[in-house]
Protein backbone atom coordinates (compact mmCIF):
# COMPACT_ATOMS: atom_id res chain seq x y z
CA UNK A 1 158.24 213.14 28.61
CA UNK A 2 157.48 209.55 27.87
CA UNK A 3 158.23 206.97 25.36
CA UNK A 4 155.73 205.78 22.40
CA UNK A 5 156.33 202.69 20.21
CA UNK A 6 155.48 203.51 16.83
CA UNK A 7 155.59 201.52 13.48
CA UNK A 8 157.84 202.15 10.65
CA UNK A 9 158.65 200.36 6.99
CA UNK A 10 157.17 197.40 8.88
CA UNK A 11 159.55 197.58 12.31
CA UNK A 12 158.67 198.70 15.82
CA UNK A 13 160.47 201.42 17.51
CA UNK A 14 160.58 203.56 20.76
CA UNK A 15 160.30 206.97 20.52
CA UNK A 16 160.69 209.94 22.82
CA UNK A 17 157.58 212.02 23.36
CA UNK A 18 157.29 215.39 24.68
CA UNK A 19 154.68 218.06 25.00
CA UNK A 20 155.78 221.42 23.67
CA UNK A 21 156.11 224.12 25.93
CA UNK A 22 153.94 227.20 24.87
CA UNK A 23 155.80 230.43 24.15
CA UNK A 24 159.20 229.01 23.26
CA UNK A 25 158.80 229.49 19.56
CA UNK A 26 157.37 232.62 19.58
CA UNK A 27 160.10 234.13 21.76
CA UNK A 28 162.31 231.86 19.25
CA UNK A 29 160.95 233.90 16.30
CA UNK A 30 160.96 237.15 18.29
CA UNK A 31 165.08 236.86 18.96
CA UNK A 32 165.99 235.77 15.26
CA UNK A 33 163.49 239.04 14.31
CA UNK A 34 165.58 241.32 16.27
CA UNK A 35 168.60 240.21 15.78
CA UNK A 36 168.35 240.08 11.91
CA UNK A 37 166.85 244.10 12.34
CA UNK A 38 169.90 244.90 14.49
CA UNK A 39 172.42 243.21 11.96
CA UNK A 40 170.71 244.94 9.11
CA UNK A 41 171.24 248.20 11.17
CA UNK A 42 174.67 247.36 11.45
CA UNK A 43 175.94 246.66 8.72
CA UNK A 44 174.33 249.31 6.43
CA UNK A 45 176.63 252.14 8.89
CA UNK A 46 179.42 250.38 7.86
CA UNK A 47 179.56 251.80 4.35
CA UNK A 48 179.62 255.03 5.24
């Protein structure tokens, strides 16, 4: 993590800068893919 001063509408300011760890958003998009499967499993018992 480090900080980077970059321009904007004519004005300086710091920003935060990170590298992304690899893997988090594939295991992100993994869990919401599951969990929308299971709730769709769910809820279509529930009319019966």
């Amino acid at each position: 993590m480090g900080i980077k001063k970059k321009k904007f509408n004519g004005e300086e300011y710091e920003v935060l800068i990170h590298a992304e760890t690899p893997g988090f958003r594939t295991a992100f998009h993994i869990v919401i893919c599951v969990a929308v499967i299971y709730f769709i499993y769910i809820f279509s018992h529930v009319a019966h």
